[in-house]
C-alpha atoms as a PDB file:
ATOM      1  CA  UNK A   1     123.996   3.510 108.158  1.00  0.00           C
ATOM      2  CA  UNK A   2     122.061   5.389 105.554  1.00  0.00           C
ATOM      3  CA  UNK A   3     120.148   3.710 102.514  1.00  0.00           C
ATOM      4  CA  UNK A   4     118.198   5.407  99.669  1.00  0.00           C
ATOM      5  CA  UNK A   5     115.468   3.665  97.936  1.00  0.00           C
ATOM      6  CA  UNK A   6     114.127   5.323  94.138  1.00  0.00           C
ATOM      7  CA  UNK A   7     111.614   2.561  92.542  1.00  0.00           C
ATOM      8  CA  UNK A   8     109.361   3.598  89.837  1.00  0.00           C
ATOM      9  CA  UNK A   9     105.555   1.871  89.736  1.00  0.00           C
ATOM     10  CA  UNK A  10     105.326  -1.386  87.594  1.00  0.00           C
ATOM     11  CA  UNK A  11     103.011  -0.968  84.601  1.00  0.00           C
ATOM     12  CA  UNK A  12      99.875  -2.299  85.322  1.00  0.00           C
ATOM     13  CA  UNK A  13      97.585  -2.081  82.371  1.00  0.00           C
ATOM     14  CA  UNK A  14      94.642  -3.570  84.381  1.00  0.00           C
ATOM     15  CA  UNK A  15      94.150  -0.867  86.418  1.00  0.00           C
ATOM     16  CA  UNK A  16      95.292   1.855  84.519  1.00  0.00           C
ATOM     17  CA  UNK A  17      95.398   3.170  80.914  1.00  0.00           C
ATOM     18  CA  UNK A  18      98.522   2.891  78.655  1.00  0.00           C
ATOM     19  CA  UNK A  19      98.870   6.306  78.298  1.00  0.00           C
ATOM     20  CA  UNK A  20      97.831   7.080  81.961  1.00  0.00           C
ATOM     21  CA  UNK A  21     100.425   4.325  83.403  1.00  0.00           C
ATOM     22  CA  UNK A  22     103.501   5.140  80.916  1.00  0.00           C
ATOM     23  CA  UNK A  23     103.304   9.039  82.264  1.00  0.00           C
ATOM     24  CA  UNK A  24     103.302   7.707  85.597  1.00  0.00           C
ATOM     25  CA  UNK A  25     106.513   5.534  84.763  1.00  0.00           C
ATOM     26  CA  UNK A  26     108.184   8.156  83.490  1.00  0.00           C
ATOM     27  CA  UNK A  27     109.698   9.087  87.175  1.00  0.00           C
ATOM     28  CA  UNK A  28     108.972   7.795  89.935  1.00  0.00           C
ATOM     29  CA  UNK A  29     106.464   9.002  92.586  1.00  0.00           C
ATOM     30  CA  UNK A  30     108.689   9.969  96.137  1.00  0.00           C
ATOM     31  CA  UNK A  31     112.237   9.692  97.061  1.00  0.00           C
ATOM     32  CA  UNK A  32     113.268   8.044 100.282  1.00  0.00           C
ATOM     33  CA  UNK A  33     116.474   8.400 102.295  1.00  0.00           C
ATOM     34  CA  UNK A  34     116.502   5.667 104.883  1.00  0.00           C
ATOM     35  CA  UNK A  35     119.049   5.492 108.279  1.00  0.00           C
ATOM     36  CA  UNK A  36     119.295   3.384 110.963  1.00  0.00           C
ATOM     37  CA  UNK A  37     120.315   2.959 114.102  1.00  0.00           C
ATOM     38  CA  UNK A  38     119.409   6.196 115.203  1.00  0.00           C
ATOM     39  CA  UNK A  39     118.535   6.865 118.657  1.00  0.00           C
ATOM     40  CA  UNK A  40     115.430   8.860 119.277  1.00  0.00           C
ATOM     41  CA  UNK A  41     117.233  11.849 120.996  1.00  0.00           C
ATOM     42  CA  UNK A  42     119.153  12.305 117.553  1.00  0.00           C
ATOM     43  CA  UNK A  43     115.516  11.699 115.810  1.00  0.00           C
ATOM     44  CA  UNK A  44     114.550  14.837 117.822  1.00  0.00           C
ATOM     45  CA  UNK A  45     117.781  16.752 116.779  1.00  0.00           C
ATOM     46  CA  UNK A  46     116.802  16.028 112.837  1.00  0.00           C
ATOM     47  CA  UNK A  47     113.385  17.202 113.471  1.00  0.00           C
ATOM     48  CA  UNK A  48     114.445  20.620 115.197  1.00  0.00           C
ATOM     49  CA  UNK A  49     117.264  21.334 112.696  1.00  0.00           C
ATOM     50  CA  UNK A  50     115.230  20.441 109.497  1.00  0.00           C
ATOM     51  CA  UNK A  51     111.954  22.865 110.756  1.00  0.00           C
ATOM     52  CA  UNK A  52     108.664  22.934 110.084  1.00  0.00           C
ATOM     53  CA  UNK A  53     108.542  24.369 106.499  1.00  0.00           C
ATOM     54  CA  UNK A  54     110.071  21.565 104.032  1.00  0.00           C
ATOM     55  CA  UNK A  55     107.788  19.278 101.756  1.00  0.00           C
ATOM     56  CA  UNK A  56     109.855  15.742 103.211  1.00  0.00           C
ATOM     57  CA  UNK A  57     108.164  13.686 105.678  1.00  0.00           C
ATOM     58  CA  UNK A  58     109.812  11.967 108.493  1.00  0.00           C
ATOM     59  CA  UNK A  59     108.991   8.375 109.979  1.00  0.00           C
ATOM     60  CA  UNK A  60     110.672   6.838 112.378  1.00  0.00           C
ATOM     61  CA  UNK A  61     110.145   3.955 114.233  1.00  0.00           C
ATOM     62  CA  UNK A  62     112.584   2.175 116.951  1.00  0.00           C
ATOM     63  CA  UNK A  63     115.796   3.174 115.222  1.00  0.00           C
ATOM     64  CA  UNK A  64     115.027   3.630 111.533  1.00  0.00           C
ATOM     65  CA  UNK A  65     113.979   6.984 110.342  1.00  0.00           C
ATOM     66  CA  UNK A  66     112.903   7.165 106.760  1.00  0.00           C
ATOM     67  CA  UNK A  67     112.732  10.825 105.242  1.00  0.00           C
ATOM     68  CA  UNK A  68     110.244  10.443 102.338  1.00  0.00           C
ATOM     69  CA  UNK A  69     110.090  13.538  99.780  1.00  0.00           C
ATOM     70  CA  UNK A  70     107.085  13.441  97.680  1.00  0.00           C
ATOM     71  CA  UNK A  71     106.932  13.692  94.125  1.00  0.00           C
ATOM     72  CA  UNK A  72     104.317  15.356  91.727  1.00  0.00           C
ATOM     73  CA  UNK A  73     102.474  11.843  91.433  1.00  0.00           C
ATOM     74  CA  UNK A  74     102.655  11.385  95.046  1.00  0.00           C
ATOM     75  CA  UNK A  75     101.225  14.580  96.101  1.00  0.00           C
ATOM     76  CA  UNK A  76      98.593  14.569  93.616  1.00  0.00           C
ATOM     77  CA  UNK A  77      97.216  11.613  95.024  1.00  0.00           C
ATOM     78  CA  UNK A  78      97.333  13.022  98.974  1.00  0.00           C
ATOM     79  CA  UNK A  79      95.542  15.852  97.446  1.00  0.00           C
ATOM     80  CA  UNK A  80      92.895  14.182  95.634  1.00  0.00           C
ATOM     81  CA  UNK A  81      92.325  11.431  98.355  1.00  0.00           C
ATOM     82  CA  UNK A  82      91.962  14.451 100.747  1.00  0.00           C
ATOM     83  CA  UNK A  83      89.508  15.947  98.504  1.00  0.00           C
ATOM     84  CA  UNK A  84      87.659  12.660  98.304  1.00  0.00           C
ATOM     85  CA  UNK A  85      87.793  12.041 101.780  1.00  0.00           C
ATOM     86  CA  UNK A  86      86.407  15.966 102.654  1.00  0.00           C
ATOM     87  CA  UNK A  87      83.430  14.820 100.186  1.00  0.00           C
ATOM     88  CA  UNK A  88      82.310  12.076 102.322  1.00  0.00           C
ATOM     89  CA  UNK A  89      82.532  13.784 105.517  1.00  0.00           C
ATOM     90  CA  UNK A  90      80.388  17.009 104.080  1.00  0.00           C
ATOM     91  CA  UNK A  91      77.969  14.696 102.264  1.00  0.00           C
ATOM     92  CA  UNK A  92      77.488  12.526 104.710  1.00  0.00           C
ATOM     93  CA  UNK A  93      76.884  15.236 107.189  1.00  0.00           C
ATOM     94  CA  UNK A  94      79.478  14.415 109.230  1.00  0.00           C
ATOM     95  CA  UNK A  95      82.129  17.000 111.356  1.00  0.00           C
ATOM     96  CA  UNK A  96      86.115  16.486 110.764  1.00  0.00           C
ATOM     97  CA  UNK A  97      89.145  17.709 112.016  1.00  0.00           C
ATOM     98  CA  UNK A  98      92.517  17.865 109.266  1.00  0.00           C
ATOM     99  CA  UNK A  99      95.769  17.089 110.714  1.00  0.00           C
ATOM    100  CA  UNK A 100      97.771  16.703 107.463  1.00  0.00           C
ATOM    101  CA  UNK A 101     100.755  15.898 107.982  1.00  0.00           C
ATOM    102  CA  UNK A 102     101.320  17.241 111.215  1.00  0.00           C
ATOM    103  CA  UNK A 103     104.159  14.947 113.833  1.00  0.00           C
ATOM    104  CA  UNK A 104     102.938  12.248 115.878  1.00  0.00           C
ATOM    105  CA  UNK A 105     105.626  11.904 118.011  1.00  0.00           C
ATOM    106  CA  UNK A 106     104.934   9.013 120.381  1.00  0.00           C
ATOM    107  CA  UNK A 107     108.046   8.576 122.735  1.00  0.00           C
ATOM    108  CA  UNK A 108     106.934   6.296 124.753  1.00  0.00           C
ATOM    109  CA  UNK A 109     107.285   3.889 121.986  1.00  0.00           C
ATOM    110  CA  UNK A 110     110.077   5.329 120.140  1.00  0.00           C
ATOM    111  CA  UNK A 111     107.526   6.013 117.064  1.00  0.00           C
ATOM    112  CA  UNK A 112     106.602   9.069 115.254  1.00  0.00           C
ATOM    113  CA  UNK A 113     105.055   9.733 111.680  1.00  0.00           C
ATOM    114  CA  UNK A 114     104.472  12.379 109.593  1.00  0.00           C
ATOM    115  CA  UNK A 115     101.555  11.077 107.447  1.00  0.00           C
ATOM    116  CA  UNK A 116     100.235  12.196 103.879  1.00  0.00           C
ATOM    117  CA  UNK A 117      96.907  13.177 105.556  1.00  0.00           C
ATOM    118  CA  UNK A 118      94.973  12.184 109.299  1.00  0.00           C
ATOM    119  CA  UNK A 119      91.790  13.226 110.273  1.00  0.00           C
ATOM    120  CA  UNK A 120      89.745  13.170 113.454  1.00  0.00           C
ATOM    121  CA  UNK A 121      85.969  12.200 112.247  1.00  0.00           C
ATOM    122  CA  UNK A 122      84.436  10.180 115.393  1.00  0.00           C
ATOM    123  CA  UNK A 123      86.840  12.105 117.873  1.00  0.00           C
ATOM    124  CA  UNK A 124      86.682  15.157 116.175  1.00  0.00           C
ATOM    125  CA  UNK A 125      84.777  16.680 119.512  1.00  0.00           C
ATOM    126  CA  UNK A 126      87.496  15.242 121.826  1.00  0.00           C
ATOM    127  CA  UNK A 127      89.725  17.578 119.734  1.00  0.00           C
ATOM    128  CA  UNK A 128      87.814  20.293 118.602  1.00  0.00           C
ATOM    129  CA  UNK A 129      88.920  23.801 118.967  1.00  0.00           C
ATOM    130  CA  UNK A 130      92.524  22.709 120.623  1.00  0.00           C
ATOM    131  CA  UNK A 131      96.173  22.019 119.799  1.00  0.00           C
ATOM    132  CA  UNK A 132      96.479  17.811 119.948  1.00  0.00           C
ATOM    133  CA  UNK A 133      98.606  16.522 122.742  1.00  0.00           C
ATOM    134  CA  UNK A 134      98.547  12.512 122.209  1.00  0.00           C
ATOM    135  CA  UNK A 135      99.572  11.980 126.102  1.00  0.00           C
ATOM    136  CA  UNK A 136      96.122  12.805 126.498  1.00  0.00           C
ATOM    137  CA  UNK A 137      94.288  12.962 123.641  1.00  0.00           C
ATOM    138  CA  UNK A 138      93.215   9.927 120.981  1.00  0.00           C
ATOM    139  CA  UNK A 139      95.007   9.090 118.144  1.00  0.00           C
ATOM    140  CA  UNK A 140      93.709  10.278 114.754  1.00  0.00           C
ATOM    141  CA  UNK A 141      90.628   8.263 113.782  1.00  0.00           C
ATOM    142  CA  UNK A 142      92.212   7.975 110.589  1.00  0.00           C
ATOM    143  CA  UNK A 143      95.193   7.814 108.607  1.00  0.00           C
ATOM    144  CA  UNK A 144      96.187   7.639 104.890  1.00  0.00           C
ATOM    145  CA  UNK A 145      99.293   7.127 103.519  1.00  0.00           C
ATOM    146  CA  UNK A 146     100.272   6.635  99.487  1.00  0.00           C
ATOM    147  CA  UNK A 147     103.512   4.586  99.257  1.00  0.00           C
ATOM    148  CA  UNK A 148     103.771   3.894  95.539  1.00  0.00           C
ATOM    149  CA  UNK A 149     107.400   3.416  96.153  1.00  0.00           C
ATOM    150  CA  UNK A 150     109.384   0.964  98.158  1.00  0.00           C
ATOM    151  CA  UNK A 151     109.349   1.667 102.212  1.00  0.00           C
ATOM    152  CA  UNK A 152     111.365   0.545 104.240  1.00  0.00           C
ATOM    153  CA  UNK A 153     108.817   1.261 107.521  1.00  0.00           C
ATOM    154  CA  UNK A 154     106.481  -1.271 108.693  1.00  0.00           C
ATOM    155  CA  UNK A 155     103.403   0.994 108.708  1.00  0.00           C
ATOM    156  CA  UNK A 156     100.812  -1.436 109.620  1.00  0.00           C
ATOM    157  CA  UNK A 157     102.574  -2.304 112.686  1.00  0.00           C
ATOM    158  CA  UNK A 158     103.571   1.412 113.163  1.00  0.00           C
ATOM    159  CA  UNK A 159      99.822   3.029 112.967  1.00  0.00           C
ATOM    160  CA  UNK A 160      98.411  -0.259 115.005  1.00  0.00           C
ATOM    161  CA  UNK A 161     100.819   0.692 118.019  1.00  0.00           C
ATOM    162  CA  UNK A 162      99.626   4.220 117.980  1.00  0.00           C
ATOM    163  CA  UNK A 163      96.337   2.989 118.446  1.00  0.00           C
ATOM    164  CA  UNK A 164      94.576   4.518 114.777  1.00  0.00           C
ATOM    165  CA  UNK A 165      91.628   2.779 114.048  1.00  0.00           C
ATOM    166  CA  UNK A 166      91.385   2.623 110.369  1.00  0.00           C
ATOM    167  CA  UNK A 167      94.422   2.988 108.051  1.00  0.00           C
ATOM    168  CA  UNK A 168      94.164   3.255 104.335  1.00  0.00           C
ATOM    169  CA  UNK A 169      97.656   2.693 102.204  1.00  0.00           C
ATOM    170  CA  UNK A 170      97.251   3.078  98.058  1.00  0.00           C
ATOM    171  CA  UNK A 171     100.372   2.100  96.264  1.00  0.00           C
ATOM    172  CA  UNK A 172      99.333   4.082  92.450  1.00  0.00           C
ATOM    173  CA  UNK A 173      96.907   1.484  91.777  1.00  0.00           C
ATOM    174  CA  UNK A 174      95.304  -0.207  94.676  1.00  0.00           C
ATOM    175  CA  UNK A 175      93.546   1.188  98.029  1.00  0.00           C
ATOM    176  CA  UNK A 176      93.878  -0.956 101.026  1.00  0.00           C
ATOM    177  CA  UNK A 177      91.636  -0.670 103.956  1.00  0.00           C
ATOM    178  CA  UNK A 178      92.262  -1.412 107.779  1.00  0.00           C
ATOM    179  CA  UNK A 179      90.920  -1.747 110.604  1.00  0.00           C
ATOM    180  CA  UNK A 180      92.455  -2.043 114.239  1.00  0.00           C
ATOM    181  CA  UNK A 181      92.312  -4.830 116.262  1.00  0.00           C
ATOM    182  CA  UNK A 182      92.808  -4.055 119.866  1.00  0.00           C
ATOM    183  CA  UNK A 183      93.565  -6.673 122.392  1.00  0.00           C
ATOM    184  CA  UNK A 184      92.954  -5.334 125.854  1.00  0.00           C
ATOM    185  CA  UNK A 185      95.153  -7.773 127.402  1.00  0.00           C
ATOM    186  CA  UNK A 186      97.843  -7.041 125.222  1.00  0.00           C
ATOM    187  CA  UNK A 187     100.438  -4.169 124.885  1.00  0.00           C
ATOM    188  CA  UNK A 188     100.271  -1.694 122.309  1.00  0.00           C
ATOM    189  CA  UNK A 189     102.392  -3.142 120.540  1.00  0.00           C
ATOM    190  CA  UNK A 190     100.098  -6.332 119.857  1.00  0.00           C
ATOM    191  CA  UNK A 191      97.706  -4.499 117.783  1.00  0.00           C
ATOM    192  CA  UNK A 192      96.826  -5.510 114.740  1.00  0.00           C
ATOM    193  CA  UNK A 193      95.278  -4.521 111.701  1.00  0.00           C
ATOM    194  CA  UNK A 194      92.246  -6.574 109.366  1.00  0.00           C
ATOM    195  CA  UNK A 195      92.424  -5.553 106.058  1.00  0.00           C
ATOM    196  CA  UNK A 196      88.722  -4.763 105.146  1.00  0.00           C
ATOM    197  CA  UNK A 197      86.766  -3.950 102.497  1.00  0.00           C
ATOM    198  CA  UNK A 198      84.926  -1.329 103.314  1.00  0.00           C
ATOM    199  CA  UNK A 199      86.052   1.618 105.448  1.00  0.00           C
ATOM    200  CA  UNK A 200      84.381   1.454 108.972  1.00  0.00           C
ATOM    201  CA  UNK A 201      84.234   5.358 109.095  1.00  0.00           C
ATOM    202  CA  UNK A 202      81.667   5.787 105.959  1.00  0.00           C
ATOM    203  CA  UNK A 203      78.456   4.042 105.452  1.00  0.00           C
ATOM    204  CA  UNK A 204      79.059   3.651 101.446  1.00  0.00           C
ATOM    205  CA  UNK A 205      81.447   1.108  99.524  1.00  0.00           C
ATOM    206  CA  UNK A 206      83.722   3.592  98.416  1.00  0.00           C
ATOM    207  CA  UNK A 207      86.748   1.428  96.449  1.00  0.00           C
ATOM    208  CA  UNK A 208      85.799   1.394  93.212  1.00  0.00           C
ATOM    209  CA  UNK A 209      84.379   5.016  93.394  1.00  0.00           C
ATOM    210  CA  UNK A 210      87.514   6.219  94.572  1.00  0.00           C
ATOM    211  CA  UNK A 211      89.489   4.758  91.704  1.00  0.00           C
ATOM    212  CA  UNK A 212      87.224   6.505  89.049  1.00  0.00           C
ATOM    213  CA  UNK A 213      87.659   9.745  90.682  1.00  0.00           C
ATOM    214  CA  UNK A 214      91.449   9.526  90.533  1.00  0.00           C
ATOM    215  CA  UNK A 215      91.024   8.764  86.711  1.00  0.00           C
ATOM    216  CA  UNK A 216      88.820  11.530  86.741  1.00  0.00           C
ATOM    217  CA  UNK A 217      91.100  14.237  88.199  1.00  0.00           C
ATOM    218  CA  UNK A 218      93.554  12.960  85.756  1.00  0.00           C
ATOM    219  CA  UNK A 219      91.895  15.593  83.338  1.00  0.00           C
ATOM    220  CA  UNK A 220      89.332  17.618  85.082  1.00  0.00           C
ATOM    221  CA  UNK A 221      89.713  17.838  88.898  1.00  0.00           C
ATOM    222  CA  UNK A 222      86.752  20.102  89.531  1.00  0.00           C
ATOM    223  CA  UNK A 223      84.662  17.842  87.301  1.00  0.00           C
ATOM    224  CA  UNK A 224      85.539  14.894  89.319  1.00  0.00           C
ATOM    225  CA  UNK A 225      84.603  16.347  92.473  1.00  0.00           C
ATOM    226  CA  UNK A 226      81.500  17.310  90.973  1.00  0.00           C
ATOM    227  CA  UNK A 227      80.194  14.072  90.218  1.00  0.00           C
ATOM    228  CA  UNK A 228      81.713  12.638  93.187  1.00  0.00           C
ATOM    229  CA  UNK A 229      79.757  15.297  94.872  1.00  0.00           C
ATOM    230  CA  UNK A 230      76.003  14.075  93.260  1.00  0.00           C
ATOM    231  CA  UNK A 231      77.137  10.118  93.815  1.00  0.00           C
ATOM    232  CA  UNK A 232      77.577  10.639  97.174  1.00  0.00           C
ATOM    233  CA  UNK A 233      73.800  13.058  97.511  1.00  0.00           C
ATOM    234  CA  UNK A 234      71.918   9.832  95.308  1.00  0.00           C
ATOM    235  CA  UNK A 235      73.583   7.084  97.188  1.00  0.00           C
ATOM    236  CA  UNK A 236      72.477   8.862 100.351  1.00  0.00           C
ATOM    237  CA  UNK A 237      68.972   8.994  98.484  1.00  0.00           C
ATOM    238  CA  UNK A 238      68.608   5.089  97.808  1.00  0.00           C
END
């Protein structure tokens, strides 16, 4: 059974600016082809025929497989949340290592994702200098995804079986935070995420700085990162 979802963003004028919100209207910000019922042997099969060099990005958990391709809105905002995120990690004099949107394919419980970016920051050692195998290596210490459009994947309960520890999801106008809550007692698949303010992984409240860099790329990307840059040095400072 296959299902395809196209939603443009809502106008928000709260968050946004007219002019800034209408442009984003105009089309909206991924594409998503949804089936179900699809075994994860035939998952595999997709993956191998469709290769590694294509802009879509497959997700598929316990039967539904969701092939998301990104838009121009969509992959400006991986781009600039990556460039935010590599910010932090420099400035705060921290070590990192990119995954993109490389396949986590986790058989053993018939999930895999293909996120917009995941990073190793407090495992980056564990990792360092090697090709990731996730039957023995950690999970990415952190995962963000932009869904501005409808999905039809559960990804809170998706990255909180595959263990990641802090998840961040912005939907065009709002970032949400999580953080993993791991029962020991329980299966995988009783993790659960708290949505928090603040990420766990940097020392600095970040929401409301991230939102004015976005607007700030909007016409000057270098600028932006520039003065995200010398925020990040003073709050260091205080």
């Amino acid at each position: 059974m296959v299902s395809s979802v196209t939603q443009p963003i809502p106008k928000n004028p709260e968050s946004a600016s007219a002019k800034q919100t209408e442009q984003l209207i105009e089309r909206p910000a991924e594409q998503r082809v949804v089936f179900h019922d699809l075994s994860w042997e035939n998952y595999q099969q997709i993956l191998v025929a469709l290769g590694n060099k294509r802009s879509s990005r497959l997700t598929y958990d316990r039967g539904t497989l969701e092939i998301t391709m990104p838009l121009e809105e969509h992959e400006n905002a991986v781009r600039m949340i990556e460039v935010f995120i590599r910010i932090l990690v420099t400035e705060l004099g921290m070590k990192i290592k990119t995954m993109g949107s490389t396949t986590l394919n986790r058989p053993d419980l018939q999930r895999s994702a293909e996120a917009d970016d995941c990073y190793y920051i407090q495992n980056q050692s564990k990792v360092a200098g090697k090709i990731v195998d996730l039957t023995v290596d950690p999970p990415p210490d952190l995962i963000a995804e932009i869904d501005i459009t409808h999905t039809d994947i559960d990804k809170l309960k998706l990255y909180a079986a595959m263990g990641v520890p802090e998840f961040w999801r912005y939907n065009g106008r709002v970032l949400r935070i999580y953080q993993l809550q791991q029962n020991q007692d329980q299966s995988q698949d009783q993790n659960q995420y708290l949505e928090v303010e603040d990420s766990p992984t940097f020392s600095l409240a970040i929401k409301e700085r991230l939102y004015q860099f976005l607007q700030e790329c909007w016409t000057d990307e270098i600028a932006a990162s520039e003065s995200f840059r010398a925020w990040v040095k003073e709050q260091r400072q205080n």
